[in-house]
PDB file of N, CA and C in Angstrom:
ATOM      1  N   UNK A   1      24.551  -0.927  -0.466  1.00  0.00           N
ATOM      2  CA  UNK A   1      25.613  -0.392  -1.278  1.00  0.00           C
ATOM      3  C   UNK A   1      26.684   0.283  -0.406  1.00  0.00           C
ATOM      4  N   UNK A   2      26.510   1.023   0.661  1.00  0.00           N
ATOM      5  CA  UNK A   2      27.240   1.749   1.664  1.00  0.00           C
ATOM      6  C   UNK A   2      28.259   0.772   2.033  1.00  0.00           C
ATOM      7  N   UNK A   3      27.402  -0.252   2.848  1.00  0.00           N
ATOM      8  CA  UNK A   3      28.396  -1.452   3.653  1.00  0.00           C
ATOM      9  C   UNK A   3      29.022  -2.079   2.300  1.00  0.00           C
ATOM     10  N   UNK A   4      28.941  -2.673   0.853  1.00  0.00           N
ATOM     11  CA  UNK A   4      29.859  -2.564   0.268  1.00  0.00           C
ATOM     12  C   UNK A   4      30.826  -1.976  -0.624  1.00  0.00           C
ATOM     13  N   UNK A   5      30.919  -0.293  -0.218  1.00  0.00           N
ATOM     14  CA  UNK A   5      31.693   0.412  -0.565  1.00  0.00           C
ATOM     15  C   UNK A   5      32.912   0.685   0.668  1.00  0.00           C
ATOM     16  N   UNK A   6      32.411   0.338   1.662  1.00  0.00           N
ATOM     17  CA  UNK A   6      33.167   0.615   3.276  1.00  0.00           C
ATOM     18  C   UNK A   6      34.020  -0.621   3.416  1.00  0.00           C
ATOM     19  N   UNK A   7      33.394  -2.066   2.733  1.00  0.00           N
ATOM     20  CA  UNK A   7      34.044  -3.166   3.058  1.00  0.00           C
ATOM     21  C   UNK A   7      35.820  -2.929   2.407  1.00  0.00           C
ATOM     22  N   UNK A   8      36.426  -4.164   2.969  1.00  0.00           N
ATOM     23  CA  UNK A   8      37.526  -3.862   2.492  1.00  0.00           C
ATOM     24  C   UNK A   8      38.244  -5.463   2.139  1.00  0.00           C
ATOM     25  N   UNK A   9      36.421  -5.714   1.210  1.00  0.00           N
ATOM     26  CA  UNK A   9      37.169  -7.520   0.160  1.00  0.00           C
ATOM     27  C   UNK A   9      37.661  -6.783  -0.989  1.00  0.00           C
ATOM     28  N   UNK A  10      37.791  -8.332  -1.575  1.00  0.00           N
ATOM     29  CA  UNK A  10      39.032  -8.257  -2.735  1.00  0.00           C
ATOM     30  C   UNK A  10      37.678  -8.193  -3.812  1.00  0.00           C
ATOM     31  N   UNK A  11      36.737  -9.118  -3.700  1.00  0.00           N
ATOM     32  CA  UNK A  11      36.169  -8.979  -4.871  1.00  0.00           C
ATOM     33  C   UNK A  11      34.357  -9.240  -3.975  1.00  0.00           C
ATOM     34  N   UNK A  12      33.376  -8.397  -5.055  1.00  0.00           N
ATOM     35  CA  UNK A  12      32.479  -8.494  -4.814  1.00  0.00           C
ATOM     36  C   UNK A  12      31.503  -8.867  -5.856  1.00  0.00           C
ATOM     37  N   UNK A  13      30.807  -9.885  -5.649  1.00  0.00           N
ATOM     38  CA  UNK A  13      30.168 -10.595  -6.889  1.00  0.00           C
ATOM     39  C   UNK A  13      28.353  -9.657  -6.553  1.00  0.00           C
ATOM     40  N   UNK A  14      27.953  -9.425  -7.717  1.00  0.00           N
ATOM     41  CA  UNK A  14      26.596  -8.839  -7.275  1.00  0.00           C
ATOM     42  C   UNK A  14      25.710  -9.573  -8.494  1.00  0.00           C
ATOM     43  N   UNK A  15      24.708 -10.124  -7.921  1.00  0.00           N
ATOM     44  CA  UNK A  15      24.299 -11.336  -9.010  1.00  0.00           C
ATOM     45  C   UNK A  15      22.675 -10.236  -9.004  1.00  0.00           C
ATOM     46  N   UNK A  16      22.353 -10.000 -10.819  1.00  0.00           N
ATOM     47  CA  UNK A  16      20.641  -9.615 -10.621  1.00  0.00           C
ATOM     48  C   UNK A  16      20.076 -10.050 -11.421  1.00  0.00           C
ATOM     49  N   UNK A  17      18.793  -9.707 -11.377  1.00  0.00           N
ATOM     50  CA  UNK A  17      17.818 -10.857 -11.575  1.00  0.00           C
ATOM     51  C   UNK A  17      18.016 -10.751 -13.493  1.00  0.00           C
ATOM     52  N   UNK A  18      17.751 -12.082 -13.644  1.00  0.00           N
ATOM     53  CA  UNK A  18      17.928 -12.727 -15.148  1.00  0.00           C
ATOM     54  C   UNK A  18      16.789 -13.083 -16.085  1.00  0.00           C
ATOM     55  N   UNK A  19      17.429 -12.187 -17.244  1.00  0.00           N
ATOM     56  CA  UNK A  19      15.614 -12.315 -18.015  1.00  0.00           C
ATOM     57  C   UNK A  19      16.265 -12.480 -19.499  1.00  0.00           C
ATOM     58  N   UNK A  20      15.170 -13.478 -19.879  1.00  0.00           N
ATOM     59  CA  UNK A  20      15.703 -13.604 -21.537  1.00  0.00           C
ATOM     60  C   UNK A  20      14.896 -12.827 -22.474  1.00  0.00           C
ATOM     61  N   UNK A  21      14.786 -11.571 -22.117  1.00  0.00           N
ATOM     62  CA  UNK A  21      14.748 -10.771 -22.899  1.00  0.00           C
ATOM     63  C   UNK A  21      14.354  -9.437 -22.123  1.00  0.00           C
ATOM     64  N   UNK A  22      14.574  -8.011 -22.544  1.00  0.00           N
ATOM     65  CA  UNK A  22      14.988  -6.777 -22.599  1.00  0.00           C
ATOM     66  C   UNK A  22      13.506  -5.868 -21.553  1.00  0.00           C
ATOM     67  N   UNK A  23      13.942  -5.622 -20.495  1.00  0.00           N
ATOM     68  CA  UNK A  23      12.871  -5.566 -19.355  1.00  0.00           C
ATOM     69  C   UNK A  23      13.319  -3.889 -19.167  1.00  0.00           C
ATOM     70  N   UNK A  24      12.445  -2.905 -19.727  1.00  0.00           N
ATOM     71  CA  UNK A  24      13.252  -1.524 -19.544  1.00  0.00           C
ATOM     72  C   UNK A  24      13.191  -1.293 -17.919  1.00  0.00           C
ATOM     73  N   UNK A  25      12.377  -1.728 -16.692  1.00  0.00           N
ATOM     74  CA  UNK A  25      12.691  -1.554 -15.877  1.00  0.00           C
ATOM     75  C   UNK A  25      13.551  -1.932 -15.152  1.00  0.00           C
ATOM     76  N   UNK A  26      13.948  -3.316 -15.229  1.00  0.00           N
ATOM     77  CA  UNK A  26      15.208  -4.033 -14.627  1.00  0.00           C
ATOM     78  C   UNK A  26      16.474  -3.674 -15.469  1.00  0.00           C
ATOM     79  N   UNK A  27      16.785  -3.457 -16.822  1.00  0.00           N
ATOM     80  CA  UNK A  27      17.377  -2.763 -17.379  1.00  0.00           C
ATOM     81  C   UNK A  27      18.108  -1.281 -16.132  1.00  0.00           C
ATOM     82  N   UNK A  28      17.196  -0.005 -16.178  1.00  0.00           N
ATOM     83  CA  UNK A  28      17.306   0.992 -15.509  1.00  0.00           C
ATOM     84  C   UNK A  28      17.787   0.552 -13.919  1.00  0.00           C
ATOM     85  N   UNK A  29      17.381  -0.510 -13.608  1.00  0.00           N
ATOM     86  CA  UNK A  29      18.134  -0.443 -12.322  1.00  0.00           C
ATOM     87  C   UNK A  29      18.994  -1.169 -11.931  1.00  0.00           C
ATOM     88  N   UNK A  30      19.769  -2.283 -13.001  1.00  0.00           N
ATOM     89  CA  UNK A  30      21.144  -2.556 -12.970  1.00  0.00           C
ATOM     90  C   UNK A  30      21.905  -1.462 -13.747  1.00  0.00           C
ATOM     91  N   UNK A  31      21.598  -0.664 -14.593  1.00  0.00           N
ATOM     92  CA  UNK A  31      22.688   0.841 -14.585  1.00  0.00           C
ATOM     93  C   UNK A  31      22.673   1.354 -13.356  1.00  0.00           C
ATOM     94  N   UNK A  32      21.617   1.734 -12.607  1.00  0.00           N
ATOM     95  CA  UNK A  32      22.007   2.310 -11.130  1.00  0.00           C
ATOM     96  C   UNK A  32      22.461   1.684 -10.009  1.00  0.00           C
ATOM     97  N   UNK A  33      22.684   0.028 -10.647  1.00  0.00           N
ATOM     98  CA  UNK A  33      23.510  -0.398  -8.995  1.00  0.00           C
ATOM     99  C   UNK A  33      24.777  -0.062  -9.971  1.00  0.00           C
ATOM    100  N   UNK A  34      24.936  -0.017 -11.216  1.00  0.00           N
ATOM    101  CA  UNK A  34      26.502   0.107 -12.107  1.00  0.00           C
ATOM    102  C   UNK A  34      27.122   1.475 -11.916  1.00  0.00           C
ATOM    103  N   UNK A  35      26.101   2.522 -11.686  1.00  0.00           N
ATOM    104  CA  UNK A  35      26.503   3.921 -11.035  1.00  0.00           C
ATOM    105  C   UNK A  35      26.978   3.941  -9.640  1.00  0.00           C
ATOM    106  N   UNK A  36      26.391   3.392  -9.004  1.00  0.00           N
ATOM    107  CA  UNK A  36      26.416   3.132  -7.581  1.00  0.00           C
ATOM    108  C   UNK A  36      27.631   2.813  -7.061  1.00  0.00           C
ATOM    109  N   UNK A  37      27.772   1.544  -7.560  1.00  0.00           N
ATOM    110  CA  UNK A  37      29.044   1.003  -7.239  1.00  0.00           C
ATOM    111  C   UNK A  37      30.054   1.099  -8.023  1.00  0.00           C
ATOM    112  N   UNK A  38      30.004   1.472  -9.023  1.00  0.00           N
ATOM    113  CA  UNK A  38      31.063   1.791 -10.169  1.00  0.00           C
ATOM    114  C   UNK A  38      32.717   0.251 -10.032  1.00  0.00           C
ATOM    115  N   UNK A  39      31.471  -0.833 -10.495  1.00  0.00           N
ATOM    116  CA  UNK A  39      32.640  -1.738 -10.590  1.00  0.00           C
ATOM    117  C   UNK A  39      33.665  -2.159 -11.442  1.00  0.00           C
ATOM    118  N   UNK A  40      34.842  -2.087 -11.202  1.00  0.00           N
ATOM    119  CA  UNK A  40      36.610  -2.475 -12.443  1.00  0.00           C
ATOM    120  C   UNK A  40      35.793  -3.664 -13.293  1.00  0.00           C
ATOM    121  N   UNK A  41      34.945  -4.207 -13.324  1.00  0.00           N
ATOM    122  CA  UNK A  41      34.679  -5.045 -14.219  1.00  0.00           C
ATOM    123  C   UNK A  41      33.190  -5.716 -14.316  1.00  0.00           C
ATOM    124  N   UNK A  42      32.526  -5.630 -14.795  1.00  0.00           N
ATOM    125  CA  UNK A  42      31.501  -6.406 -15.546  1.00  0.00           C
ATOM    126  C   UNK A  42      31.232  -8.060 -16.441  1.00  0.00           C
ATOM    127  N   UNK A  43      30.901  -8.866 -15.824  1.00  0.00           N
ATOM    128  CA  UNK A  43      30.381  -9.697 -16.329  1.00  0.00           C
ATOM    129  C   UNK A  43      29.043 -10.452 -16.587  1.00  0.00           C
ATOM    130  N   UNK A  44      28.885 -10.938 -18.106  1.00  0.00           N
ATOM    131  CA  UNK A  44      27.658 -10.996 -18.546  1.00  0.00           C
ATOM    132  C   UNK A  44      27.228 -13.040 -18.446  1.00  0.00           C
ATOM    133  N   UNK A  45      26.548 -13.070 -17.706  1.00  0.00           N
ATOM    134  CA  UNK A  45      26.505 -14.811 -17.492  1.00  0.00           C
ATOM    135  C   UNK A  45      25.205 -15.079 -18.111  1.00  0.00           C
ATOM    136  N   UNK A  46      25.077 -16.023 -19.195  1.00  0.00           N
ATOM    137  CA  UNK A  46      24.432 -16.442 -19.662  1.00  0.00           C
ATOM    138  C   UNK A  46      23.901 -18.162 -19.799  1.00  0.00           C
ATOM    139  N   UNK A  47      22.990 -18.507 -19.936  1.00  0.00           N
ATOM    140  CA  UNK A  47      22.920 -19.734 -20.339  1.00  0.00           C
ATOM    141  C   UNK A  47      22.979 -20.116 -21.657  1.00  0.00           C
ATOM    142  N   UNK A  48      23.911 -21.036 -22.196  1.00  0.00           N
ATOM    143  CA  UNK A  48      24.144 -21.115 -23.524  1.00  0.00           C
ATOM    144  C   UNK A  48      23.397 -21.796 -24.160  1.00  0.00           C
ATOM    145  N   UNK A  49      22.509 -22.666 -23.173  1.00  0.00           N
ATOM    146  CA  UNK A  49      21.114 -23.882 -24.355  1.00  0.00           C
ATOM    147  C   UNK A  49      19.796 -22.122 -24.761  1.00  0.00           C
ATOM    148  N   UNK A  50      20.522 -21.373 -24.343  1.00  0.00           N
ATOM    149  CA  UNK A  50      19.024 -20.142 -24.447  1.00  0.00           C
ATOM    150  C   UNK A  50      18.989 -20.072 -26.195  1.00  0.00           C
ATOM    151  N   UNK A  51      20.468 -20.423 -27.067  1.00  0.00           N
ATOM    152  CA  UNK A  51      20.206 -20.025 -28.553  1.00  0.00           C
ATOM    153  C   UNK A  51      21.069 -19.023 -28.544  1.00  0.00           C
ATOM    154  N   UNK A  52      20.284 -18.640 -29.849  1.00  0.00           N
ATOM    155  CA  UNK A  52      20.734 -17.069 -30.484  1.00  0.00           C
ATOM    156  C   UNK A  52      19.899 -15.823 -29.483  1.00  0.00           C
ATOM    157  N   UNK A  53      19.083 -16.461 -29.309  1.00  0.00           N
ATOM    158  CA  UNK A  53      18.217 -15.121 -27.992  1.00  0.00           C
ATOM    159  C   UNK A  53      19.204 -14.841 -27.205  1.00  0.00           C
ATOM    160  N   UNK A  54      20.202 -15.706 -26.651  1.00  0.00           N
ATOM    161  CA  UNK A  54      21.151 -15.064 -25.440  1.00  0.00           C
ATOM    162  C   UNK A  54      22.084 -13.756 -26.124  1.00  0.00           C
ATOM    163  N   UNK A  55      22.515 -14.232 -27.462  1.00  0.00           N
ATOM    164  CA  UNK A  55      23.650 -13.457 -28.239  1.00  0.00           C
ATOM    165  C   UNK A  55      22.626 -11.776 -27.996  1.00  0.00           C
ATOM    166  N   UNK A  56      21.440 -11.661 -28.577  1.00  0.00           N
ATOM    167  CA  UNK A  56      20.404 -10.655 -28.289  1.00  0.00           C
ATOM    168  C   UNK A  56      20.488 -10.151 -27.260  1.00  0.00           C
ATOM    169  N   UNK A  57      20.172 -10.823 -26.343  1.00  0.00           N
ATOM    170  CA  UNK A  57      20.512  -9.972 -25.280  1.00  0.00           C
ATOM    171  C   UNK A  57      21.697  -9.249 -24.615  1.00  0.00           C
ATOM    172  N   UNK A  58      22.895 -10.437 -25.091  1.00  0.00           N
ATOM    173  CA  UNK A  58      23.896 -10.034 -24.341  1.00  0.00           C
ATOM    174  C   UNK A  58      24.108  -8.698 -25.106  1.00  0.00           C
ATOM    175  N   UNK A  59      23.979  -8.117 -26.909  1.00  0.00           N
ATOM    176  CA  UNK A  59      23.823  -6.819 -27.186  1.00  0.00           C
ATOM    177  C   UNK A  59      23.196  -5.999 -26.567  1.00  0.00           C
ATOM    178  N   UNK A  60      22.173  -5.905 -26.221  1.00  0.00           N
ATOM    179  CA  UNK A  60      21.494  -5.061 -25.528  1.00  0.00           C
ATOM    180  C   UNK A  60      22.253  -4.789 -24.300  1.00  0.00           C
ATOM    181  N   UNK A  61      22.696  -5.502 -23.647  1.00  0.00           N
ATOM    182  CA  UNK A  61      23.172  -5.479 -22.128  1.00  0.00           C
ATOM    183  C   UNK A  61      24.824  -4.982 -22.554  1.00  0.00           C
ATOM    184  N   UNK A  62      25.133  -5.049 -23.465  1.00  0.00           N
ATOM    185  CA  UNK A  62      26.419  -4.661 -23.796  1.00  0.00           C
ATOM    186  C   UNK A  62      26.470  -2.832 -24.133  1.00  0.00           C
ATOM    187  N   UNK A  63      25.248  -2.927 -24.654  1.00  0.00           N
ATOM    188  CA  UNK A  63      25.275  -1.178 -25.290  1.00  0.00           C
ATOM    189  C   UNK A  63      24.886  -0.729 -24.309  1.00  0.00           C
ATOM    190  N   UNK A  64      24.080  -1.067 -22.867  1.00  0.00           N
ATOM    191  CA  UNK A  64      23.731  -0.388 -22.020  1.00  0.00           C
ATOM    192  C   UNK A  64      24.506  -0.189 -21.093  1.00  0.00           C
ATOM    193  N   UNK A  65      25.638  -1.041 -20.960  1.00  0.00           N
ATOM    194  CA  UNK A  65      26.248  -1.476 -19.812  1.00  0.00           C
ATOM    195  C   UNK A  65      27.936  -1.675 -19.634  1.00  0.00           C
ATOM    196  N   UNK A  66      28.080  -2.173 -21.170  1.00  0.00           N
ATOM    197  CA  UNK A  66      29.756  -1.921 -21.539  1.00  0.00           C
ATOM    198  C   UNK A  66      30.400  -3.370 -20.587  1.00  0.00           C
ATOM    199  N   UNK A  67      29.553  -3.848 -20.834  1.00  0.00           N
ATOM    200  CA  UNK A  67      30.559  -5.251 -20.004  1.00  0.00           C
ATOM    201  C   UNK A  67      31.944  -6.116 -20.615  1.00  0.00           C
ATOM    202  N   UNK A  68      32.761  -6.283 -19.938  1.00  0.00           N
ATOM    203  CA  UNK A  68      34.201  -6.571 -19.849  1.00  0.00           C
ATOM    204  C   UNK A  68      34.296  -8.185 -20.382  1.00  0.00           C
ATOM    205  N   UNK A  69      33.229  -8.917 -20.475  1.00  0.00           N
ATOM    206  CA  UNK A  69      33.332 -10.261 -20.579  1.00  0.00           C
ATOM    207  C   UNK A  69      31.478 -10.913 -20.657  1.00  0.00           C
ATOM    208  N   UNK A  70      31.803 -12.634 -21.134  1.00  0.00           N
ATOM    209  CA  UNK A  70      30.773 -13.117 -21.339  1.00  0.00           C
ATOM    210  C   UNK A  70      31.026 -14.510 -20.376  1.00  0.00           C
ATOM    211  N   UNK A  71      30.354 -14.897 -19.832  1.00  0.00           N
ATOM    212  CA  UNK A  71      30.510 -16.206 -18.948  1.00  0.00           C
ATOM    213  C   UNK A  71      29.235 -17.305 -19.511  1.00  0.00           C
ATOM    214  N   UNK A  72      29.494 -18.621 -20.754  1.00  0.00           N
ATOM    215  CA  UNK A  72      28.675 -19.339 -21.217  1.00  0.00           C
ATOM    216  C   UNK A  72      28.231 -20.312 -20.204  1.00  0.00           C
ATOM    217  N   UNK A  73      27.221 -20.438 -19.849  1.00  0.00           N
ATOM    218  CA  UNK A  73      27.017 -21.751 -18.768  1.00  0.00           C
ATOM    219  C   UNK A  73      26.163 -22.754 -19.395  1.00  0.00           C
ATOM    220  N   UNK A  74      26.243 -24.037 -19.104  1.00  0.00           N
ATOM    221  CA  UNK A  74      25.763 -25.528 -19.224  1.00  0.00           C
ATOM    222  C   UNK A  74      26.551 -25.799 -21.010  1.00  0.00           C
ATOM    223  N   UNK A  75      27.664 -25.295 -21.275  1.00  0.00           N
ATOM    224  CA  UNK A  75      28.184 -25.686 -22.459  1.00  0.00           C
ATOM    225  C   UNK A  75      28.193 -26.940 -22.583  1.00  0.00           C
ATOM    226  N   UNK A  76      28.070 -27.970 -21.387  1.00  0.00           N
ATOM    227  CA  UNK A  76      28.556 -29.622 -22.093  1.00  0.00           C
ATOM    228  C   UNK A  76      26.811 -29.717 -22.263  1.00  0.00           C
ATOM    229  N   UNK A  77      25.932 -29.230 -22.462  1.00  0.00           N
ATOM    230  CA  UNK A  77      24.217 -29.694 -22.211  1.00  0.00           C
ATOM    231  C   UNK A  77      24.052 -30.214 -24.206  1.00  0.00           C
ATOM    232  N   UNK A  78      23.058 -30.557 -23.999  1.00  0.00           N
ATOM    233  CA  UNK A  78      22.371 -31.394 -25.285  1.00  0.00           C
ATOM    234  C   UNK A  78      21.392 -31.400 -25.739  1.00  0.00           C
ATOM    235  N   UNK A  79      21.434 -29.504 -25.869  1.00  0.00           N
ATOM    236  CA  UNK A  79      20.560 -29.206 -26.794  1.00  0.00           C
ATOM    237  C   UNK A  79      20.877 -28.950 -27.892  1.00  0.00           C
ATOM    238  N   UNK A  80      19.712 -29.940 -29.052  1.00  0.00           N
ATOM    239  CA  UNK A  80      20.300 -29.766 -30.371  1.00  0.00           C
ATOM    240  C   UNK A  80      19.130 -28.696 -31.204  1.00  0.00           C
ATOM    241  N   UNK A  81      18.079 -28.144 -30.330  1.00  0.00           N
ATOM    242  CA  UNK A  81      17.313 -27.516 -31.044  1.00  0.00           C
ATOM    243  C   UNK A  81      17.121 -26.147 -31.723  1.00  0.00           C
ATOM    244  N   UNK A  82      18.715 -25.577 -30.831  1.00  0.00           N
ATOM    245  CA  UNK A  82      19.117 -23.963 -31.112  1.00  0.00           C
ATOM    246  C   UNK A  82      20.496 -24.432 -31.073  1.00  0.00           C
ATOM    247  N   UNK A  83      20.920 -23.177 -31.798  1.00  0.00           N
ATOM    248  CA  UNK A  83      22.878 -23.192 -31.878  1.00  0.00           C
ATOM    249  C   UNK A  83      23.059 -21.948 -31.651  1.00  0.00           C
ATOM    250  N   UNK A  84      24.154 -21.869 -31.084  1.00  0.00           N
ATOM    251  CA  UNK A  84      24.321 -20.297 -30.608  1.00  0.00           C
ATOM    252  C   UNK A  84      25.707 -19.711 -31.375  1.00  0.00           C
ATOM    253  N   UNK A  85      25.414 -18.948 -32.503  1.00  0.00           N
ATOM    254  CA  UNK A  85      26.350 -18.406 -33.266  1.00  0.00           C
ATOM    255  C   UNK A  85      26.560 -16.942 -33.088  1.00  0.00           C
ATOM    256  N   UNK A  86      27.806 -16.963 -32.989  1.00  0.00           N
ATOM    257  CA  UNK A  86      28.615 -15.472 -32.590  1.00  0.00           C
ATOM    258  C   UNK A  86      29.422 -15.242 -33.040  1.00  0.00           C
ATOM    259  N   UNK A  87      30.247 -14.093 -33.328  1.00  0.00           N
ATOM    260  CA  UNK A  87      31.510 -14.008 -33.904  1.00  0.00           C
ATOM    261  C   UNK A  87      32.495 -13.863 -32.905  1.00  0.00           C
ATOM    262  N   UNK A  88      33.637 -14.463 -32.600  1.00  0.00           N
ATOM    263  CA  UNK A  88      34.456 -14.632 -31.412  1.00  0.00           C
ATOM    264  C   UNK A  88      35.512 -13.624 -32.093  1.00  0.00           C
ATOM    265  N   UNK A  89      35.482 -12.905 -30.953  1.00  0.00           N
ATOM    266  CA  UNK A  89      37.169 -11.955 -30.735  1.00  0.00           C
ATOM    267  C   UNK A  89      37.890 -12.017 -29.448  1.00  0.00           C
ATOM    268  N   UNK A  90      38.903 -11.454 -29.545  1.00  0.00           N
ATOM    269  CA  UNK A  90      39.839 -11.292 -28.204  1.00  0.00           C
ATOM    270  C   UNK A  90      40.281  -9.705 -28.446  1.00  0.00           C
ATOM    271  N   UNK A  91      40.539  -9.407 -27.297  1.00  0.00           N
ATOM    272  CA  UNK A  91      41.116  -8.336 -26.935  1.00  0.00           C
ATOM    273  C   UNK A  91      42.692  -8.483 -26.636  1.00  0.00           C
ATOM    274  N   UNK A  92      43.577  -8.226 -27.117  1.00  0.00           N
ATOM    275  CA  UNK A  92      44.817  -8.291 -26.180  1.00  0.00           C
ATOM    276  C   UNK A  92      45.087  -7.363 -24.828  1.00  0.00           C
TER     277      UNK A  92
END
């Protein structure tokens, strides 16, 4: 965390570990790399064949965490066995 608070990039991607569903310990210690580093923005990357379980989580990770955005991945995939329904907004 030191060496990337000292660095002097433009952007720093910090990728942690991914769970489809609500882990109070890994929970507690992506708030403390979010204290730590106190980053301008948050994003929440998900896999979109996960269903409605992803929408679940991404709440949880939203009330804990206040993230700025959602990033859907494998949208062109072909799964027809879950649908993933959300209510879409924008922010201006």
């Amino acid at each position: 965390m030191k060496k990337i608070r000292k660095a002097l990039w433009d952007v720093v991607i910090v990728d942690t570990a991914g769970r489809m569903h609500i882990d109070e310990e890994m929970m507690r210690e992506v708030k403390k790399i979010k204290e730590a580093l106190k980053p301008h923005e948050i994003l929440f990357v998900v896999d979109s064949m996960t269903g409605q379980e992803a929408v679940n989580v991404a709440k949880e990770f939203n009330d804990r965490l206040n993230f700025d955005g959602v990033v859907l991945t494998k949208l062109d995939g072909d799964a027809h066995q879950q649908q993933l329904k959300v209510d879409a907004f924008l922010y201006a």
